[in-house]
Protein backbone atom coordinates (compact mmCIF):
# COMPACT_ATOMS: atom_id res chain seq x y z
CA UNK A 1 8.46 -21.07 -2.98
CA UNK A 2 5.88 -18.62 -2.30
CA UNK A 3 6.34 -14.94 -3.81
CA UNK A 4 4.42 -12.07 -1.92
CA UNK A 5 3.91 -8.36 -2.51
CA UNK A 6 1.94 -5.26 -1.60
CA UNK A 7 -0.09 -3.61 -4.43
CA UNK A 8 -2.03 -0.39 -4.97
CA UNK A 9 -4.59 -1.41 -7.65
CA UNK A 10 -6.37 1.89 -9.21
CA UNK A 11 -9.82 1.00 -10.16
CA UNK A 12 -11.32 3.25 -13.19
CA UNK A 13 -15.52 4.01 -11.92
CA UNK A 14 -16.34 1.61 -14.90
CA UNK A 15 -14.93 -1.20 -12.95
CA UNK A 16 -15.78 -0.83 -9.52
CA UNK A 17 -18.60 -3.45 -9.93
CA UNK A 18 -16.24 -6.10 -11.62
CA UNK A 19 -15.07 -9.32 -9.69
CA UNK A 20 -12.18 -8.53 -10.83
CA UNK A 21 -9.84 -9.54 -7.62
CA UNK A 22 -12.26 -12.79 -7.44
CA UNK A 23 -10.34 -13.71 -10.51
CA UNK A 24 -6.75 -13.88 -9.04
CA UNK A 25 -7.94 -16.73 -6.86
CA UNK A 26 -9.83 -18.14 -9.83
CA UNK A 27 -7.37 -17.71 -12.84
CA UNK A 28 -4.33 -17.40 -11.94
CA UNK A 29 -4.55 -19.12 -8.08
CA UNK A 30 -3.26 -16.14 -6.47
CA UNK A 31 -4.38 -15.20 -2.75
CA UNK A 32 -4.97 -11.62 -1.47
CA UNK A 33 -5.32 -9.65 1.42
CA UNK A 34 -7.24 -6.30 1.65
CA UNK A 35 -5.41 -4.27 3.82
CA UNK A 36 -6.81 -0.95 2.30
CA UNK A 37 -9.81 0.10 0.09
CA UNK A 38 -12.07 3.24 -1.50
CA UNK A 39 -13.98 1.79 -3.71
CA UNK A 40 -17.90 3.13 -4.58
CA UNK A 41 -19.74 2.87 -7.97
CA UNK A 42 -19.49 6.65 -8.14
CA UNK A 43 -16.21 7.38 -8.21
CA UNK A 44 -12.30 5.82 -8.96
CA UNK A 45 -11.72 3.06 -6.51
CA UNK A 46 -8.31 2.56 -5.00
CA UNK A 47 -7.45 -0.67 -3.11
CA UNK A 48 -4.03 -2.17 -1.55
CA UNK A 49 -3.43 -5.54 -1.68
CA UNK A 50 -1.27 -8.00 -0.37
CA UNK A 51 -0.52 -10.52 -2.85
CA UNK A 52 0.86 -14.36 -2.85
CA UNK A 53 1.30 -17.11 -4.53
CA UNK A 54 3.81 -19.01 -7.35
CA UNK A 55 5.68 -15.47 -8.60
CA UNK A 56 5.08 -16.10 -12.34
CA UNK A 57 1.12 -16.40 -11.49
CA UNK A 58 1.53 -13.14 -9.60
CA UNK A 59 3.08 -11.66 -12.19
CA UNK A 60 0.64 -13.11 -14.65
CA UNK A 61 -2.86 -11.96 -12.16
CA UNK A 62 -0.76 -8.69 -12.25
CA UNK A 63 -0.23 -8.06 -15.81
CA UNK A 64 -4.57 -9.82 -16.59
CA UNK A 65 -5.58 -6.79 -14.16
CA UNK A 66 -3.67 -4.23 -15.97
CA UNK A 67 -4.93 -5.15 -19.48
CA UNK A 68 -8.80 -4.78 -17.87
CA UNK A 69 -7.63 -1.06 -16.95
CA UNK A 70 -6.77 -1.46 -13.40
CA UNK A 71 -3.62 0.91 -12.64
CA UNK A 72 -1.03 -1.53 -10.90
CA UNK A 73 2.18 0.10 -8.71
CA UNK A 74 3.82 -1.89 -5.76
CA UNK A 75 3.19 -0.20 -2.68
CA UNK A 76 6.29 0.85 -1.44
CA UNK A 77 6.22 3.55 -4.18
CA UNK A 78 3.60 5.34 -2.37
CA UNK A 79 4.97 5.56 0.99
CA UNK A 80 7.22 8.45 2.73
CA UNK A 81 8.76 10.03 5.51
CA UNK A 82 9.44 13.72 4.36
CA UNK A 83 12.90 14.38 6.29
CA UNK A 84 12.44 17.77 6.11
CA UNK A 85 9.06 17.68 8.71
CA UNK A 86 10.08 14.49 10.37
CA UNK A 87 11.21 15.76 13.69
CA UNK A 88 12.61 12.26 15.00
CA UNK A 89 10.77 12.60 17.42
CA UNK A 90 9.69 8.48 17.59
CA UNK A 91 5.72 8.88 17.95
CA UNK A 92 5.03 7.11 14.75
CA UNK A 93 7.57 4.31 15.83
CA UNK A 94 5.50 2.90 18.85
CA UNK A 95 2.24 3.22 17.01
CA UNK A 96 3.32 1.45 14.15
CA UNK A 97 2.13 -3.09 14.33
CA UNK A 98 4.33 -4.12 12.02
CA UNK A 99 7.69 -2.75 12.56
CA UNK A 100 7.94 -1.34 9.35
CA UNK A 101 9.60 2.51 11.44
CA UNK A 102 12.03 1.57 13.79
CA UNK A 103 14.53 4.10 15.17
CA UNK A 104 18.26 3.44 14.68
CA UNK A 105 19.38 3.47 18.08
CA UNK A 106 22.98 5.32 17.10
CA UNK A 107 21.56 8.09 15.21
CA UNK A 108 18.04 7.97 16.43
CA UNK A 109 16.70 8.71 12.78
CA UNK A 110 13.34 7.33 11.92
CA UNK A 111 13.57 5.10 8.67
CA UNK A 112 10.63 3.23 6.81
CA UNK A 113 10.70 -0.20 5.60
CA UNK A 114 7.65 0.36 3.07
CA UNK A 115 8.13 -3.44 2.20
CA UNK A 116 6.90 -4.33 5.75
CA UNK A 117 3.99 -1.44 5.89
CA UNK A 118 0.64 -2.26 5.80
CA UNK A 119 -0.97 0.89 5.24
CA UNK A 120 -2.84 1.05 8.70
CA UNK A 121 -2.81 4.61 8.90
CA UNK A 122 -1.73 4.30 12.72
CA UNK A 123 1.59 6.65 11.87
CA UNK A 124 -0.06 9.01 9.88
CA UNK A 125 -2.21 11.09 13.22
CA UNK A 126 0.83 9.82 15.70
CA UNK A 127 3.32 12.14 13.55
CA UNK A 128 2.46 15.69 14.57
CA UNK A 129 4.46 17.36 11.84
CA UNK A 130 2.45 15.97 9.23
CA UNK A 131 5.50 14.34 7.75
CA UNK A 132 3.97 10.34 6.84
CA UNK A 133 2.92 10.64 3.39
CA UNK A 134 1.34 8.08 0.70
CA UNK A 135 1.61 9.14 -2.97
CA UNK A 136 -1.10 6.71 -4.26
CA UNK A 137 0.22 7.94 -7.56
CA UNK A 138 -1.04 10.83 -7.53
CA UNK A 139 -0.35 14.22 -5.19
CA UNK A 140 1.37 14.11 -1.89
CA UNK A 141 -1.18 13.49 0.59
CA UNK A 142 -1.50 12.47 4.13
CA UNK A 143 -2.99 8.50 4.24
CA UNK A 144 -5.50 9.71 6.89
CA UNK A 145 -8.21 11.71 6.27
């Protein structure tokens, strides 16, 4: 049965130039997906993934990237509706290509499934009270620059 998961991998500056995701195919037969990345030879790098395979060898390509320094936290950690700007208002909803905001059609209150997201970034300019948030693990802040 194939396991997936979405990822956000932080990469320490030292390792930026590392094939480091080229081994999850390699060693531990693991495919990815990109579906995010910030990564330059200058700076931290920060990527989210979309990982599948056999869920012991994700595990396994989870736990080899960790011990080379890579900071490892599943992605629906990161992602968040703040209730208290989130006007209901449904903008996000129709922007979103995955269905991971709907709008429950009794109470009309936006929810997330962060298992579903993608981190596309569509909701985050569609939401005019600045209330889509991704942690990354760090600070609150917006996922679109």
């Amino acid at each position: 049965m194939i396991y997936s998961e979405r990822v956000v991998l932080h990469f320490p500056k030292e390792l930026v130039d590392q094939p480091l995701i080229y081994g999850l195919v390699k060693e531990f037969d693991v495919q990815f997906n990109i579906l995010k990345a910030q990564v330059t030879q200058e700076e931290d790098g920060l990527m989210v993934l979309g990982l599948s395979g056999v869920q012991k060898d994700v595990s396994k390509a989870r736990k080899h990237l960790e011990a080379q320094g890579v900071g490892v936290q599943p992605l629906d950690k990161d992602i968040s509706i703040d209730k208290d700007l989130c006007a209901e208002c449904g903008a996000c909803v129709a922007q979103c290509p995955v269905d991971a905001l709907s709008t429950d059609p009794e109470t009309a209150r936006i929810s997330l499934d962060a298992a579903k997201c993608i981190a596309c970034e569509r909701c985050v300019p569609a939401c005019f009270y600045g209330a889509i948030y991704v942690n990354f693990g760090t600070s609150k802040l917006p996922l679109a620059t």
